[in-house]
Protein backbone atom coordinates (compact mmCIF):
# COMPACT_ATOMS: atom_id res chain seq x y z
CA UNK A 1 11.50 128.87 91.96
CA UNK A 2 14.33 126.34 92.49
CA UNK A 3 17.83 127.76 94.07
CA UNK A 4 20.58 125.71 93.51
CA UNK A 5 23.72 124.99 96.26
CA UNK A 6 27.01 123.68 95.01
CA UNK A 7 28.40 122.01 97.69
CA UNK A 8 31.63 120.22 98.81
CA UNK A 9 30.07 117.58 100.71
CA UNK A 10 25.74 116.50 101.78
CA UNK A 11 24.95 118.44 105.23
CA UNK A 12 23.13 116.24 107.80
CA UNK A 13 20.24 118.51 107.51
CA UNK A 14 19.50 117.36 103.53
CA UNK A 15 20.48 113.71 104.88
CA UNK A 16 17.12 114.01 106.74
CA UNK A 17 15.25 115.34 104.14
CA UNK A 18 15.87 112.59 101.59
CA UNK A 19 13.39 110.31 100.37
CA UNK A 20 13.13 106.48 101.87
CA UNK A 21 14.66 104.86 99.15
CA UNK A 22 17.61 107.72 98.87
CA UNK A 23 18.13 107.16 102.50
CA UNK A 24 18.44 104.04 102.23
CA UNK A 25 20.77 103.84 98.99
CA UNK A 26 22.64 106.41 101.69
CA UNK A 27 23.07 104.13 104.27
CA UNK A 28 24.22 101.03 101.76
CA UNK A 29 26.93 103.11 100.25
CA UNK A 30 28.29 104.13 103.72
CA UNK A 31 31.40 102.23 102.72
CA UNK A 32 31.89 104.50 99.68
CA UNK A 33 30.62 107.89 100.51
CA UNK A 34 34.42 108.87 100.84
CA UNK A 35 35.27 107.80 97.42
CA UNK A 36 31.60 109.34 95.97
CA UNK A 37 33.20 113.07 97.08
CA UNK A 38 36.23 112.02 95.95
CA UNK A 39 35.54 111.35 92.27
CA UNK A 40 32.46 114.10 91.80
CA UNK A 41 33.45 117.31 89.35
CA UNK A 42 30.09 118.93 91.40
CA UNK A 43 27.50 117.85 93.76
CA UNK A 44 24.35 120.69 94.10
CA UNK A 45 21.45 120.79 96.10
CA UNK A 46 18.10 121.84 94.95
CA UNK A 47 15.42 124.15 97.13
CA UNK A 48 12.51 125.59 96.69
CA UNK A 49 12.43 127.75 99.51
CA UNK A 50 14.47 126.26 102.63
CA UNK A 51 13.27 122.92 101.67
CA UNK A 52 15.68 120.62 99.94
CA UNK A 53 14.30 118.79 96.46
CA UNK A 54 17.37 116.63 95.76
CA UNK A 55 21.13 116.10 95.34
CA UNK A 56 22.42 115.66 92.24
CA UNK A 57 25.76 114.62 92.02
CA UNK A 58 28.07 114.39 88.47
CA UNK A 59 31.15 112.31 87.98
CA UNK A 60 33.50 112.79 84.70
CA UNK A 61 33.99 109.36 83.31
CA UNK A 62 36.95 111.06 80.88
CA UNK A 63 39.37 114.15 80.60
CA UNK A 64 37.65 114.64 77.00
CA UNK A 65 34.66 115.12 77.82
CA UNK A 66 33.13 111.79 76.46
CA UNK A 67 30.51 111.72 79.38
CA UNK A 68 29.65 111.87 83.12
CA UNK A 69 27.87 109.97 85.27
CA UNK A 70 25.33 111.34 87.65
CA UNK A 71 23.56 110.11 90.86
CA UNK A 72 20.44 111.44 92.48
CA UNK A 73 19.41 111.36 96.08
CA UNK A 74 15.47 113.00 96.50
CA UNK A 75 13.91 114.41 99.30
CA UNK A 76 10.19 114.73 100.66
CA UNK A 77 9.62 117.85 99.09
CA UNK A 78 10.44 116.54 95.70
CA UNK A 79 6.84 114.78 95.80
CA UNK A 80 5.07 117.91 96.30
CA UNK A 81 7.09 120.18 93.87
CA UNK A 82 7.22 117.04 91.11
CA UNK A 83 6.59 119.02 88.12
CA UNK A 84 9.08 121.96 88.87
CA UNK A 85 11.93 119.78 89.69
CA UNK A 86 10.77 117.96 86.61
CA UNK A 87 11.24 120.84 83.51
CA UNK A 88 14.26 122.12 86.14
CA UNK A 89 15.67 118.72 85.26
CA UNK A 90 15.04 118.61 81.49
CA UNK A 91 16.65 121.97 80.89
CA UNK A 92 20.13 120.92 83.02
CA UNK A 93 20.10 117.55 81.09
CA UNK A 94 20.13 119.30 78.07
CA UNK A 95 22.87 122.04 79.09
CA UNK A 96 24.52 119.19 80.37
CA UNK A 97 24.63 117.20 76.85
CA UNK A 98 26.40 120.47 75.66
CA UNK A 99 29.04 119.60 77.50
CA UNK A 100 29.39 115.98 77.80
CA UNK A 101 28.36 113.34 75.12
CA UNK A 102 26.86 111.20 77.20
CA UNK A 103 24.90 111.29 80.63
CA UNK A 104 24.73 107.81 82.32
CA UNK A 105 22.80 106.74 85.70
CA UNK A 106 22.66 103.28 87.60
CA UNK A 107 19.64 102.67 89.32
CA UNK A 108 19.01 100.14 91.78
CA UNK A 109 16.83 96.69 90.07
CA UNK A 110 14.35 96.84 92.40
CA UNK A 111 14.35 100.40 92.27
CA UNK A 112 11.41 100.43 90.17
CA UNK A 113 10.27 104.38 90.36
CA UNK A 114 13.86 105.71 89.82
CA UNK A 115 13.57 103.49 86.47
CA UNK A 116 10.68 104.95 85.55
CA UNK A 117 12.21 108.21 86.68
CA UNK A 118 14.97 108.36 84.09
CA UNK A 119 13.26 106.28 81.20
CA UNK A 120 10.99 109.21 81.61
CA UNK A 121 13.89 111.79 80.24
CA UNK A 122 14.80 109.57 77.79
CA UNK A 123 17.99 107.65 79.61
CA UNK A 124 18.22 104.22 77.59
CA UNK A 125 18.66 101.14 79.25
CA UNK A 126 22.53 99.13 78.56
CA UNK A 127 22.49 95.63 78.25
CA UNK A 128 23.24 93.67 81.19
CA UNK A 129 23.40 94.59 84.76
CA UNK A 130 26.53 95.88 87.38
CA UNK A 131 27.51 95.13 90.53
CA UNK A 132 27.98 98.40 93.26
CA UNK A 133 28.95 96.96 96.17
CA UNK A 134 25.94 94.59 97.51
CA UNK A 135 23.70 96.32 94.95
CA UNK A 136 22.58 95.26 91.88
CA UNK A 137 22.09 98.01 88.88
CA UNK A 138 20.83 98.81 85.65
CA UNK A 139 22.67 101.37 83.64
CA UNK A 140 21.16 103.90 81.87
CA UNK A 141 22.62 106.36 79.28
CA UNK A 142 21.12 109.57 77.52
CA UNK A 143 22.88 111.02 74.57
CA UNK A 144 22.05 114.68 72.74
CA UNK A 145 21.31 112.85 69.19
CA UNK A 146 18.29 110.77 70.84
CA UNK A 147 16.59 114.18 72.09
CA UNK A 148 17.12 116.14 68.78
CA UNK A 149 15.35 113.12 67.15
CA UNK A 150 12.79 112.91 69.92
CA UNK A 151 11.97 116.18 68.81
């Protein structure tokens, strides 16, 4: 079963439990970790047992509650546990729509599993591509009408 940590800011200890590619994305936003607390409503951490799954991190992109953005940073054990962190994932996108209109994510271009990743939930590409820093992304959004006529 997955227990989830709200936390002010990412321990050391989950730093060395993410992924390759989230350490890396990490280590490239050193510059604007600071501003990443900043600007996040929430940032949890998954477990199943003492092992961290993933971060997830959400930023309000309005007062009104038109959307949020939210960033992921996986761990080892997210391999292992796929399918729970999976339908855990599915139900707090969906709570989540209740509250926001809109969920959006920017993954990395050559981040090709993270695509995959969030196409798999139903996140929709936006045309064009943005700049973060030295990194190149593709933005994704998922809105509540595309589930209920997924369904």
């Amino acid at each position: 079963m997955i227990r989830i940590k709200r936390v002010v800011a990412i321990s050391a200890k989950v730093i060395m439990e993410f992924d390759e590619h989230s350490k890396a994305e990490w280590k490239t936003h050193k510059a604007v970790r600071h501003q990443l607390y900043q600007h996040s409503k929430a940032i949890w951490v998954l477990y199943i047992g003492s092992k961290p799954l993933c971060v997830i991190g959400l930023i309000e992109l309005s007062l009104l509650g038109s959307g949020c953005e939210i960033y992921f940073f996986l761990c080892h054990a997210a391999k292992k546990h796929l399918r729970t962190l999976i339908n855990f994932l599915r139900r707090a996108f969906h709570r989540c729509l209740k509250l926001y209109h809109a969920i959006t994510v920017s993954i990395d271009v050559k981040h090709k599993a993270g695509e995959r990743f969030v196409r798999f939930f139903g996140f929709r590409e936006n045309p064009g591509e943005i700049k973060l820093g030295n990194i190149t992304c593709k933005h994704f959004e998922l809105r509540s009408s595309w589930l209920l006529r997924a369904h």
